[in-house]
C-alpha atoms as a PDB file:
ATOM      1  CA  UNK A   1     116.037 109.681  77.686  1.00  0.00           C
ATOM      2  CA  UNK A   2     117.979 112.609  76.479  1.00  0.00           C
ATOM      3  CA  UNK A   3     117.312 115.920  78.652  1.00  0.00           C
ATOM      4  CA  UNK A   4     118.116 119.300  77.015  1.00  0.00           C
ATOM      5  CA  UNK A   5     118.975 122.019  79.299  1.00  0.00           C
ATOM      6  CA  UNK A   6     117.900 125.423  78.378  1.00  0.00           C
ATOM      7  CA  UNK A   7     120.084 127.761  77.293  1.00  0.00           C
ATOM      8  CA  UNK A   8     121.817 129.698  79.693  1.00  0.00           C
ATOM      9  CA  UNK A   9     120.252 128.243  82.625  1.00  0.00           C
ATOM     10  CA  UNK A  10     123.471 126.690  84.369  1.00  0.00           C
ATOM     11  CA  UNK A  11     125.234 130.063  83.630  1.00  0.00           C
ATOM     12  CA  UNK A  12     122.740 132.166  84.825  1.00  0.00           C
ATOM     13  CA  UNK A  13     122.584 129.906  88.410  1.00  0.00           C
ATOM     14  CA  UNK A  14     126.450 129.966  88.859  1.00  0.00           C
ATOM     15  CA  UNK A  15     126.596 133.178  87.797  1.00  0.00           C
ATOM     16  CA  UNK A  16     124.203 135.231  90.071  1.00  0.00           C
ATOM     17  CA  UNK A  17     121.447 133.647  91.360  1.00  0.00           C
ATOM     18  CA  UNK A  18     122.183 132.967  95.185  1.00  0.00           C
ATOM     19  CA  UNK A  19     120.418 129.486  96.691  1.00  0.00           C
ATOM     20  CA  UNK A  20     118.274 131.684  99.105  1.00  0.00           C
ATOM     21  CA  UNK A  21     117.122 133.664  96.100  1.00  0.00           C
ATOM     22  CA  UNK A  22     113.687 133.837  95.181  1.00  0.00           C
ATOM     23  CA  UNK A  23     112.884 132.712  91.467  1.00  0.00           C
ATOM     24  CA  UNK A  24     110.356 134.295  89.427  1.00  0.00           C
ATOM     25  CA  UNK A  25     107.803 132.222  88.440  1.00  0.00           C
ATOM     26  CA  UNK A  26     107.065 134.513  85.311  1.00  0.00           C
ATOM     27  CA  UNK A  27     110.356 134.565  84.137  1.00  0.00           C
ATOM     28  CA  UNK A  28     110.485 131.635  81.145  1.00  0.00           C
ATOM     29  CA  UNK A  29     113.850 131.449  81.300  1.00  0.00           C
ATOM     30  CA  UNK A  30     113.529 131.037  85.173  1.00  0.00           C
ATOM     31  CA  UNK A  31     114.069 127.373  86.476  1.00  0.00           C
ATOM     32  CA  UNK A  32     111.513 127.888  88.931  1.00  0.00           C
ATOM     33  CA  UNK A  33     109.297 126.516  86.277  1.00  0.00           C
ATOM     34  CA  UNK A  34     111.291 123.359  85.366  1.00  0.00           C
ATOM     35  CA  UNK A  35     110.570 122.997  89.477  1.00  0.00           C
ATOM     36  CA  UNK A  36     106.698 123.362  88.829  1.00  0.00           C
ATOM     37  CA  UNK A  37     106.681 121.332  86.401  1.00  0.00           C
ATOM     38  CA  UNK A  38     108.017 118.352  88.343  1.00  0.00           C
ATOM     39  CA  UNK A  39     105.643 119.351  91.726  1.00  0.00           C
ATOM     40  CA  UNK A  40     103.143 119.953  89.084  1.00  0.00           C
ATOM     41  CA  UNK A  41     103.130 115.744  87.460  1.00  0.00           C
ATOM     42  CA  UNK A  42     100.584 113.367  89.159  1.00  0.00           C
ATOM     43  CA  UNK A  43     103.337 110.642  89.699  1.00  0.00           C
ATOM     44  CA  UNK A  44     105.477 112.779  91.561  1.00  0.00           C
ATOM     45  CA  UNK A  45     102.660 114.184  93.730  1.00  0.00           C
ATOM     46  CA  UNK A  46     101.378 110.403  94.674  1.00  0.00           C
ATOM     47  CA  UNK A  47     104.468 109.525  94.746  1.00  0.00           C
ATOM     48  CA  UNK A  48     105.643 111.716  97.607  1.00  0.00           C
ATOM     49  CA  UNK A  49     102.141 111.487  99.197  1.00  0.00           C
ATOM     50  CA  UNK A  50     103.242 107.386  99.169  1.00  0.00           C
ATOM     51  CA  UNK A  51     106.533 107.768 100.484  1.00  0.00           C
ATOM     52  CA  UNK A  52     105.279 110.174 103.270  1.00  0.00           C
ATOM     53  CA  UNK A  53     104.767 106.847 105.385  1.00  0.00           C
ATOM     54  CA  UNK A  54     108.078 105.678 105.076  1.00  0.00           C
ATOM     55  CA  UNK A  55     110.419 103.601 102.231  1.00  0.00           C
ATOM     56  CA  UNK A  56     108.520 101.696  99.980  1.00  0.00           C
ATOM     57  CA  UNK A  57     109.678  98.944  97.307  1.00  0.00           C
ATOM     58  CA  UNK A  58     109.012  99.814  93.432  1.00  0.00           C
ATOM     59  CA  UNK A  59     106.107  96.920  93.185  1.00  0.00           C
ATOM     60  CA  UNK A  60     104.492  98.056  96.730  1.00  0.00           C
ATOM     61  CA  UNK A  61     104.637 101.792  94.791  1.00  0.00           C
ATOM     62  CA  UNK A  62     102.815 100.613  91.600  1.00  0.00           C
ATOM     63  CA  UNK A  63     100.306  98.517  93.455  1.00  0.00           C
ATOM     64  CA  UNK A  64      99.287 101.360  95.431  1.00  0.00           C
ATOM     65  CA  UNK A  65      99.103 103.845  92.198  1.00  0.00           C
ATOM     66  CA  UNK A  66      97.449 101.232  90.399  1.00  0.00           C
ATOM     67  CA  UNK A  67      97.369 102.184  86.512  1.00  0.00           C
ATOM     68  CA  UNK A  68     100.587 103.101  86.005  1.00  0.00           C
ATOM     69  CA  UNK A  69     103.285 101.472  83.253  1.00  0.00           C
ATOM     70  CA  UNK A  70     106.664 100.466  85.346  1.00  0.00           C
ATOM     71  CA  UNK A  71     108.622 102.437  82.195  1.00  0.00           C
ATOM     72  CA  UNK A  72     106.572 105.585  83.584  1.00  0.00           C
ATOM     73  CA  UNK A  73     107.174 104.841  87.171  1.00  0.00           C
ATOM     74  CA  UNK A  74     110.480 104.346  86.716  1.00  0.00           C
ATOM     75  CA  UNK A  75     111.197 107.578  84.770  1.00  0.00           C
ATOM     76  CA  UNK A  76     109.379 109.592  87.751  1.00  0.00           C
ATOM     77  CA  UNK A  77     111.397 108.135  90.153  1.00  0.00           C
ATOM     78  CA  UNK A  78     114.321 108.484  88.360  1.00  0.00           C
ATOM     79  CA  UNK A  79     113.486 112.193  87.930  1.00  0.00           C
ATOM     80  CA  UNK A  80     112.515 112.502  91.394  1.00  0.00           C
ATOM     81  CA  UNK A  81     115.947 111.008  92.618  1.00  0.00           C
ATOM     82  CA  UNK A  82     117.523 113.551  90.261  1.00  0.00           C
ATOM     83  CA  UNK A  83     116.034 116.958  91.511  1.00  0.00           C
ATOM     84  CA  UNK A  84     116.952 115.132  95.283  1.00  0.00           C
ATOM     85  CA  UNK A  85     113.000 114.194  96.344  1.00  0.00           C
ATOM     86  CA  UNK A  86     113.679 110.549  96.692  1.00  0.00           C
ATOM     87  CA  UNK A  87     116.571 107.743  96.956  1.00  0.00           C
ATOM     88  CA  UNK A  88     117.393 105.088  95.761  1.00  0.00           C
ATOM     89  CA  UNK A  89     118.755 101.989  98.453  1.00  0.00           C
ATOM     90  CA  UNK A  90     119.897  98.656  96.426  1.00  0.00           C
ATOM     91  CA  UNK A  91     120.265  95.797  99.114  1.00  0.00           C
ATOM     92  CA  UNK A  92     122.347  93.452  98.035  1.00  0.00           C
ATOM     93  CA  UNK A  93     119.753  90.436  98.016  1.00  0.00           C
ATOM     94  CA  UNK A  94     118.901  87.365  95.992  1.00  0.00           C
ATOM     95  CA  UNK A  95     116.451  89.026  94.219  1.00  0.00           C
ATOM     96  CA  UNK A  96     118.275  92.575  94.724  1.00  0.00           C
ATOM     97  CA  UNK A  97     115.709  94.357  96.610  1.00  0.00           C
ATOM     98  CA  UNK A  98     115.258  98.433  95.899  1.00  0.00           C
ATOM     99  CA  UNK A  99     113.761 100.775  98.029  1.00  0.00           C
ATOM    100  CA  UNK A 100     112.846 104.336  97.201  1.00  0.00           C
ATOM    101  CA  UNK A 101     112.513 106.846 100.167  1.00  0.00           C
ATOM    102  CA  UNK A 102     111.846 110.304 100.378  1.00  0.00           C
ATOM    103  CA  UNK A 103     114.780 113.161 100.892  1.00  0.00           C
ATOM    104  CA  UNK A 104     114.660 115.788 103.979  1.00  0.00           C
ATOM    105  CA  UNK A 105     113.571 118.198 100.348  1.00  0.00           C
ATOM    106  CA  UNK A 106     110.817 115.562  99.601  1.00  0.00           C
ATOM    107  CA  UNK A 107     109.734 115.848 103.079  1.00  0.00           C
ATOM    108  CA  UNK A 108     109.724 119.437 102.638  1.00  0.00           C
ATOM    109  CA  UNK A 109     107.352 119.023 100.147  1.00  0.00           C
ATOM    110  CA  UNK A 110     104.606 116.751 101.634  1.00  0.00           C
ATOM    111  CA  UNK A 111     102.880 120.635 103.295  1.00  0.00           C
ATOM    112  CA  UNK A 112     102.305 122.358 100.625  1.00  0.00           C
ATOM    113  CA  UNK A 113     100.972 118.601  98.508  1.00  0.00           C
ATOM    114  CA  UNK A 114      99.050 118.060 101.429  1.00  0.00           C
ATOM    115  CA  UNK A 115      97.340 121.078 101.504  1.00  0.00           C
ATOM    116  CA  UNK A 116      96.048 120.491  97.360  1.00  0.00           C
ATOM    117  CA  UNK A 117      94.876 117.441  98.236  1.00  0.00           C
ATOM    118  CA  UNK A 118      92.798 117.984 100.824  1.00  0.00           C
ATOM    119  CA  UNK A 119      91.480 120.876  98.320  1.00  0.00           C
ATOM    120  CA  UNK A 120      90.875 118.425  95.973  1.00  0.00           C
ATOM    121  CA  UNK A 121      89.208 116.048  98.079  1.00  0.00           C
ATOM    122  CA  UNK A 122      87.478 118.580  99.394  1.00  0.00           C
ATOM    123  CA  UNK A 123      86.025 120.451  96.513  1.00  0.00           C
ATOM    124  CA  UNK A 124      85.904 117.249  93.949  1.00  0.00           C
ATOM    125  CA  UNK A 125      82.294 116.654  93.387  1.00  0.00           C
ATOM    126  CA  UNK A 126      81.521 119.960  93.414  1.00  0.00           C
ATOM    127  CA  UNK A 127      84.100 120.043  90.298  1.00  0.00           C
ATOM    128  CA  UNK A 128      82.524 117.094  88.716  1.00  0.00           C
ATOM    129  CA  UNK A 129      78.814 118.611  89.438  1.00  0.00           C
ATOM    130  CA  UNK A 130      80.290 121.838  87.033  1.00  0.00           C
ATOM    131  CA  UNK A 131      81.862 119.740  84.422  1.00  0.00           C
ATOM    132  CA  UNK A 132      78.557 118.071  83.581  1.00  0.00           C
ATOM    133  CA  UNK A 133      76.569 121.125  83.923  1.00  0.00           C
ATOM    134  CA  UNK A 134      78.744 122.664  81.454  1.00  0.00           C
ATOM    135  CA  UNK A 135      79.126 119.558  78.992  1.00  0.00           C
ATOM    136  CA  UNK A 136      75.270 119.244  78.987  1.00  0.00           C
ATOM    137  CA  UNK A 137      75.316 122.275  77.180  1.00  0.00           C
ATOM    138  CA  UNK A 138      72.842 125.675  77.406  1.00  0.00           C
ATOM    139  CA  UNK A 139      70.267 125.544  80.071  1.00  0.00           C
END
């Protein structure tokens, strides 16, 4: 997979933007988004939810996420390890055994994941409820 940076956006990080700076959200040039997109993906949000109890092999990951392609679960894991959520451990075993664990910054993010999904959980049939209301059509 072939990943095109945005123009300007290493420049503009070495360039001014401080680590303990704020991004703007609003900005589109602003990698704060590239960052929402990733927090934003279902895989990377079970994912880290997952891995929250400790390292987990790649077939214990995709039994527990059920239908998921092993191409797909390997490219968010991949892109997980990239932005620093998760590693990567190869043991050197006959079979090689892999296991992905999250990152102090993965940790990080289990609060504010944790808080959605208890929204989620929370609020879901009341979601579905309105969905079918609305698909039914006029009252």
């Amino acid at each position: 997979m072939v990943t095109i940076a945005q123009p300007g956006l290493a420049e503009r990080l070495r360039a001014g933007q401080r680590q303990d700076e704020r991004g703007n959200l609003f900005d589109a040039d602003c990698p704060t988004r590239l960052i929402l997109d990733r927090i934003g993906d279902k895989w990377t949000v079970l994912l880290v939810i997952l891995l929250s109890e400790g390292p987990m092999r790649f077939t214990e990951l995709r039994t527990h996420l059920g239908r998921v392609a092993p191409k797909v679960l390997t490219q968010s894991l991949r892109r997980m390890e990239r932005d620093g959520l998760v590693t990567r451990e190869v043991f050197a075993e006959v079979p090689p055994r892999v296991e992905y664990e999250l990152t102090e910054l993965g940790r990080d993010l289990l609060a504010p994941i944790d808080a959605v999904r208890l929204w989620a959980e929370e609020h879901a049939a009341r979601i579905v409820a309105n969905r079918e209301r609305h698909d039914s059509g006029p009252a």
